[in-house]
Protein backbone atom coordinates (compact mmCIF):
# COMPACT_ATOMS: atom_id res chain seq x y z
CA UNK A 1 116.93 -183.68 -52.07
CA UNK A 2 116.29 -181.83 -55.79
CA UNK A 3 117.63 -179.00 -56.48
CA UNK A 4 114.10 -177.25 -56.35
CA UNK A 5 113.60 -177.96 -52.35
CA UNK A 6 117.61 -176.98 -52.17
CA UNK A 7 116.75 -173.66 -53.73
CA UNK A 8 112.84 -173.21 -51.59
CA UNK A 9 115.15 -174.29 -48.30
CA UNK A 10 118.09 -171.36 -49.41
CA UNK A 11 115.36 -168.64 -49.92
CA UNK A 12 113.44 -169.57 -46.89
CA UNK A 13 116.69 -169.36 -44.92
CA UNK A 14 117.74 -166.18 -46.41
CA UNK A 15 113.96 -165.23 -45.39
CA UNK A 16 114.33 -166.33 -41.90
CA UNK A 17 117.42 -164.47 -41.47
CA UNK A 18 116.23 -161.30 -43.14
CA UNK A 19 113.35 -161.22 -40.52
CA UNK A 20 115.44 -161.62 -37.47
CA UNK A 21 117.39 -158.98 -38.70
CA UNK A 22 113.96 -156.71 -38.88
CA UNK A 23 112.81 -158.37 -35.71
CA UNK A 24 115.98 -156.79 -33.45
CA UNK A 25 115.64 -153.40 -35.29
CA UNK A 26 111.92 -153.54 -34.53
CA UNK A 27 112.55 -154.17 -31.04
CA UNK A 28 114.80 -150.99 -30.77
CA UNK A 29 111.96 -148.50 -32.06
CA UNK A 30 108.45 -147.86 -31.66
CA UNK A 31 106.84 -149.18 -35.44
CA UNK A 32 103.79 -147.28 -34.38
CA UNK A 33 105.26 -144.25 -32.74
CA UNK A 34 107.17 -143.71 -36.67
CA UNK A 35 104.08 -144.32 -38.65
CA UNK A 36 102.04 -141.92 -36.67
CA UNK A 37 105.00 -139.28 -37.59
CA UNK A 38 105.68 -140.22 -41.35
CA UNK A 39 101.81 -140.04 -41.95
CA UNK A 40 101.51 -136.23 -39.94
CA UNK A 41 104.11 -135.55 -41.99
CA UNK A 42 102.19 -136.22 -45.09
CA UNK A 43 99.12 -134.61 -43.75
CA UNK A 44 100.80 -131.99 -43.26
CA UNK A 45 101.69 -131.30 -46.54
CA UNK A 46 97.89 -130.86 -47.37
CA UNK A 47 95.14 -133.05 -49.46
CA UNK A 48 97.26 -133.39 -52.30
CA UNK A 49 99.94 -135.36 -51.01
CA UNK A 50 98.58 -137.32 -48.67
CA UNK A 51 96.01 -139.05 -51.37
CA UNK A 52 99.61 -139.27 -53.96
CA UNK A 53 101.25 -141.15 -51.28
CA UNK A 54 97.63 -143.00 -50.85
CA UNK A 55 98.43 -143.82 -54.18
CA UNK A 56 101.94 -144.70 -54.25
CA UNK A 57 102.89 -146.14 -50.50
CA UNK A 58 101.44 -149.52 -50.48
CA UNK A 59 102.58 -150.91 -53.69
CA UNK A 60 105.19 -150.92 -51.72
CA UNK A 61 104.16 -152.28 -48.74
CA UNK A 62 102.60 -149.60 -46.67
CA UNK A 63 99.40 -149.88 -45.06
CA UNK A 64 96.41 -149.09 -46.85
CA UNK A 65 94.38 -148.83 -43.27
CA UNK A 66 96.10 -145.66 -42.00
CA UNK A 67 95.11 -143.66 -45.32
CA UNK A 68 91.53 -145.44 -45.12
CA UNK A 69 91.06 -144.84 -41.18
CA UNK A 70 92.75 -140.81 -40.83
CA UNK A 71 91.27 -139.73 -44.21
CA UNK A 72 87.99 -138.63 -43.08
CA UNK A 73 88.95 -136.81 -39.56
CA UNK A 74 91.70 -134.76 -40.96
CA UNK A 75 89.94 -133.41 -44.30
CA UNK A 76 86.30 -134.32 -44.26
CA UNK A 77 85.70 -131.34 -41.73
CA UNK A 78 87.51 -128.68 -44.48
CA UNK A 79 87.02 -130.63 -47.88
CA UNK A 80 83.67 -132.27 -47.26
CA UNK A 81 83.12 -135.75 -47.38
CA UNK A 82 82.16 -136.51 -50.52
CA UNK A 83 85.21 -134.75 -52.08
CA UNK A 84 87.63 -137.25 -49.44
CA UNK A 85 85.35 -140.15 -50.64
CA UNK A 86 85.86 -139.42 -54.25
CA UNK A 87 89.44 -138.62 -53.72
CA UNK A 88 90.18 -141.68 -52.04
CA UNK A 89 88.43 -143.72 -54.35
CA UNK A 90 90.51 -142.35 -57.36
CA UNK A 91 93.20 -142.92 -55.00
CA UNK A 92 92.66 -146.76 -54.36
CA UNK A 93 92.04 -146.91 -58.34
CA UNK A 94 95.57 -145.16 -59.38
CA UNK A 95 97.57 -147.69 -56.80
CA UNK A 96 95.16 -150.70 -58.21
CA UNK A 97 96.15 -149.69 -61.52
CA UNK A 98 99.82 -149.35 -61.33
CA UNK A 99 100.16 -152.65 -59.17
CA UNK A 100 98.39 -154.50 -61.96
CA UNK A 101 101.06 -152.81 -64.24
CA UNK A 102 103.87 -153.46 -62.71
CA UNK A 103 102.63 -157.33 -62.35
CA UNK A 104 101.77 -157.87 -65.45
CA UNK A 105 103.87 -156.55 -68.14
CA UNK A 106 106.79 -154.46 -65.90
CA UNK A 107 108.15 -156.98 -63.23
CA UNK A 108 106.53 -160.18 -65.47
CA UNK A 109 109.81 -160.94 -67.06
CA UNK A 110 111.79 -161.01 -64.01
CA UNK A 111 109.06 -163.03 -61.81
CA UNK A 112 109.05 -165.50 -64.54
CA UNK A 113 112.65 -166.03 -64.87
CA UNK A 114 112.37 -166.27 -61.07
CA UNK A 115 109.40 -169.29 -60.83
CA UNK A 116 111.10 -171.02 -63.58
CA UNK A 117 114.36 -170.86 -61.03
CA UNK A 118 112.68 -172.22 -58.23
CA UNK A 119 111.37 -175.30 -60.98
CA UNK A 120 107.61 -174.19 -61.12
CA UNK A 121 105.40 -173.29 -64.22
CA UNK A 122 103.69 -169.68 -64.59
CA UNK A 123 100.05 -169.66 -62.91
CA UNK A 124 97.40 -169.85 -65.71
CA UNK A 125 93.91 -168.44 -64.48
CA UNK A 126 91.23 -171.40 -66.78
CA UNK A 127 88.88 -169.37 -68.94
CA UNK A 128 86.28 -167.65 -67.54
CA UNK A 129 87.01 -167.58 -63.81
CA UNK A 130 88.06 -163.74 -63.73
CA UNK A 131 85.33 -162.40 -61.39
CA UNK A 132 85.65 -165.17 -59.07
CA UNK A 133 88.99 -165.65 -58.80
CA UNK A 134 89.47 -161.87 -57.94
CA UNK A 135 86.12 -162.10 -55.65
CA UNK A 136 88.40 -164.58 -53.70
CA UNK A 137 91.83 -162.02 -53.96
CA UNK A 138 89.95 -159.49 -52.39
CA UNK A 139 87.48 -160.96 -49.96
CA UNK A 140 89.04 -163.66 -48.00
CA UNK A 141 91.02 -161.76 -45.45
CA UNK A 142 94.72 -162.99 -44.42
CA UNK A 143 96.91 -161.90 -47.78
CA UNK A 144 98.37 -158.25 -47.72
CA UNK A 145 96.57 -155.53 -49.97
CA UNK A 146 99.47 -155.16 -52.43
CA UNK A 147 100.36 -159.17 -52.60
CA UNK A 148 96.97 -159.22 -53.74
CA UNK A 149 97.05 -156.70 -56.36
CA UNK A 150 100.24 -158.23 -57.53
CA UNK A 151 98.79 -161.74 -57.30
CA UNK A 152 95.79 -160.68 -60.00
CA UNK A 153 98.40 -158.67 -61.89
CA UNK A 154 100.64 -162.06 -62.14
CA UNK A 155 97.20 -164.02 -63.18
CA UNK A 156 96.52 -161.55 -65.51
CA UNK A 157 92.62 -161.12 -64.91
CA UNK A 158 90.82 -159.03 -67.20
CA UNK A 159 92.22 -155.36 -66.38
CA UNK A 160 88.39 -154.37 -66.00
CA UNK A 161 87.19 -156.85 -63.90
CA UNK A 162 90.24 -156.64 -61.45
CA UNK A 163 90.09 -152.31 -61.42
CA UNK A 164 86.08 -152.55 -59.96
CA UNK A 165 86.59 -155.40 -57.39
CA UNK A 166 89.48 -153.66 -56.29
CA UNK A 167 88.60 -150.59 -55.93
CA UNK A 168 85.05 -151.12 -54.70
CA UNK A 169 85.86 -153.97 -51.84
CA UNK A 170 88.07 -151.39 -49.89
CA UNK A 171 86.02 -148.17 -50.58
CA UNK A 172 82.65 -149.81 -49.03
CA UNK A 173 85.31 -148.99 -45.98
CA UNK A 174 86.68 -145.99 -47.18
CA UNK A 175 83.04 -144.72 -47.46
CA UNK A 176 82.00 -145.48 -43.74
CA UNK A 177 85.29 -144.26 -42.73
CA UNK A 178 85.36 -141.16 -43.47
CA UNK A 179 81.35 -140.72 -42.59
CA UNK A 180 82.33 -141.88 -38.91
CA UNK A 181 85.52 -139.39 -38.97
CA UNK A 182 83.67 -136.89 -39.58
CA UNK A 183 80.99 -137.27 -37.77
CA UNK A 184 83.73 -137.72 -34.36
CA UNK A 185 85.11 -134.26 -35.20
CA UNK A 186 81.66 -132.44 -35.65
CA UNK A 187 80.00 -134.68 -32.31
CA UNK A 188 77.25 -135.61 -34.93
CA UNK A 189 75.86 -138.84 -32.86
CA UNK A 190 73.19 -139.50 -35.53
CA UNK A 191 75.73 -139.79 -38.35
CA UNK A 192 78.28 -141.71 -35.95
CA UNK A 193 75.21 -144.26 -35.60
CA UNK A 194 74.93 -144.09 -40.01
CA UNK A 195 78.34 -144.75 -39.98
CA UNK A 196 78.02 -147.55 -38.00
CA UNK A 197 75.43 -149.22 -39.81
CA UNK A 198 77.38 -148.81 -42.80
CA UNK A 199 80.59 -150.73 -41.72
CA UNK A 200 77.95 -153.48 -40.44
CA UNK A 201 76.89 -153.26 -44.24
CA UNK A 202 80.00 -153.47 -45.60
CA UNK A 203 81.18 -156.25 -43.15
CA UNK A 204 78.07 -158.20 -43.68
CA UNK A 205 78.16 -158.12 -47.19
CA UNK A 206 82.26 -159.45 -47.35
CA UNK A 207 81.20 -162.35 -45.13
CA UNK A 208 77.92 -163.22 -47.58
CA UNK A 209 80.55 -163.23 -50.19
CA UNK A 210 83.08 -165.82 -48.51
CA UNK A 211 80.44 -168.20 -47.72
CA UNK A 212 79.05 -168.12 -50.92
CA UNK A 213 82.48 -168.06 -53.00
CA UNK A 214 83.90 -171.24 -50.62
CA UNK A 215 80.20 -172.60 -51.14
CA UNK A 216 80.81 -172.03 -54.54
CA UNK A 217 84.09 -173.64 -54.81
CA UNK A 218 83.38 -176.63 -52.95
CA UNK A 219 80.31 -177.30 -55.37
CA UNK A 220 82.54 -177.13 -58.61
CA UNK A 221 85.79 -178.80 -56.66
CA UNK A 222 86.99 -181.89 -59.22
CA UNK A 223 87.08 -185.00 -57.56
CA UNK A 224 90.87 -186.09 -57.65
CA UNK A 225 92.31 -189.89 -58.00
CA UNK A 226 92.74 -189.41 -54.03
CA UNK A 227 89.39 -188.25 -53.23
CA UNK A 228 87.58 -191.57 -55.41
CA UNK A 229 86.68 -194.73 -53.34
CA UNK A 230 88.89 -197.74 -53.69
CA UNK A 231 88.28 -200.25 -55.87
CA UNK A 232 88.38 -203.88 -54.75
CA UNK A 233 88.79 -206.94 -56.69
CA UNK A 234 86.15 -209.58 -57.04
């Protein structure tokens, strides 16, 4: 065994034994029951903090969902809508914006010293693949908001390119959020039904964008030496 896999096998162990360790403290208190508190808490310090911590909690690792989903029913009623949308939106862009920071020029020297540890070479994004490379971040579901953002950051797609994608994937969200939270407080049944429509929108639109990104991919895919029939000998 190289000394790579003997490092990968010593991190993954060290991994396995950190979760157990979060497993059995998990088990002794309700995750959801403390969430629910630590974001009242922030609500209830008004507008202002609750979209700073929008911007600041899940670079490191807090749910972007809870800010997205409890946005609209707690200020739309006093602030309006389109003053939560907008604030949200500059939200999403300020977190973006400092993730990409921090992966790219803050935390780069320390992530490279680490992949050249574990015996691996820096990921280089090839020329002209910025848009769909962080099409395929942000769409495909599975990877964690922040990895993401750090994942472009590390890539080092074009600052402009990454700051719309991700900040208009999860507002098309944001938007029909905080249309159906408002509507639930005010009983508005018509705009309930808008709001509906637009998360079938915004869903509809992600899953065009999968099919034609993977469609995409598998058209340019480069046959490999594996891939290429076998040659037989006369």
């Amino acid at each position: 065994m190289d000394n790579r896999k003997k490092r990968l096998l010593g991190i993954l162990g060290a991994l396995v034994v950190i979760g157990c360790v979060v497993g059995l403290l998990a088990m002794q208190m309700d995750l959801g029951t403390q969430v629910k508190r630590c974001l009242e808490f922030v609500r209830a310090q008004g507008p202002g903090v609750f979209f700073l911590a929008m911007a600041v909690l899940p670079m490191f690792g807090f749910p972007l969902s809870p800010f997205i989903f409890s946005a609209g029913p707690v200020f739309a009623p006093t602030l309006g809508p389109g003053v939560v949308i907008a604030s949200g939106m500059t939200a999403l862009a300020v977190n973006v914006s400092l993730s990409y920071w921090f992966a790219a020029f803050a935390l780069r020297p320390w992530l490279e010293r680490l992949i050249s540890w574990l015996g691996y070479p820096m990921p280089k994004l090839p020329a002209g693949r910025d848009w769909e490379f962080t099409l395929v971040v942000r769409v495909v579901p599975g990877t964690p908001f922040p990895l993401q953002s750090y994942l472009l950051g590390l890539a080092r797609v074009k600052f402009w390119i990454y700051l719309l994608v991700s900040t208009l994937v999860p507002s098309g969200y944001l938007i029909a959020a905080v249309v159906a939270g408002d509507a639930l407080v005010q009983g508005d049944k018509r705009k309930l039904v808008f709001a509906g429509i637009l998360f079938a929108i915004v869903g509809t639109t992600l899953h065009f964008l999968r099919k034609r990104l993977a469609a995409k991919r598998a058209l340019t895919r480069v046959p490999s030496d594996a891939d290429k029939p076998a040659q037989t000998g006369a």
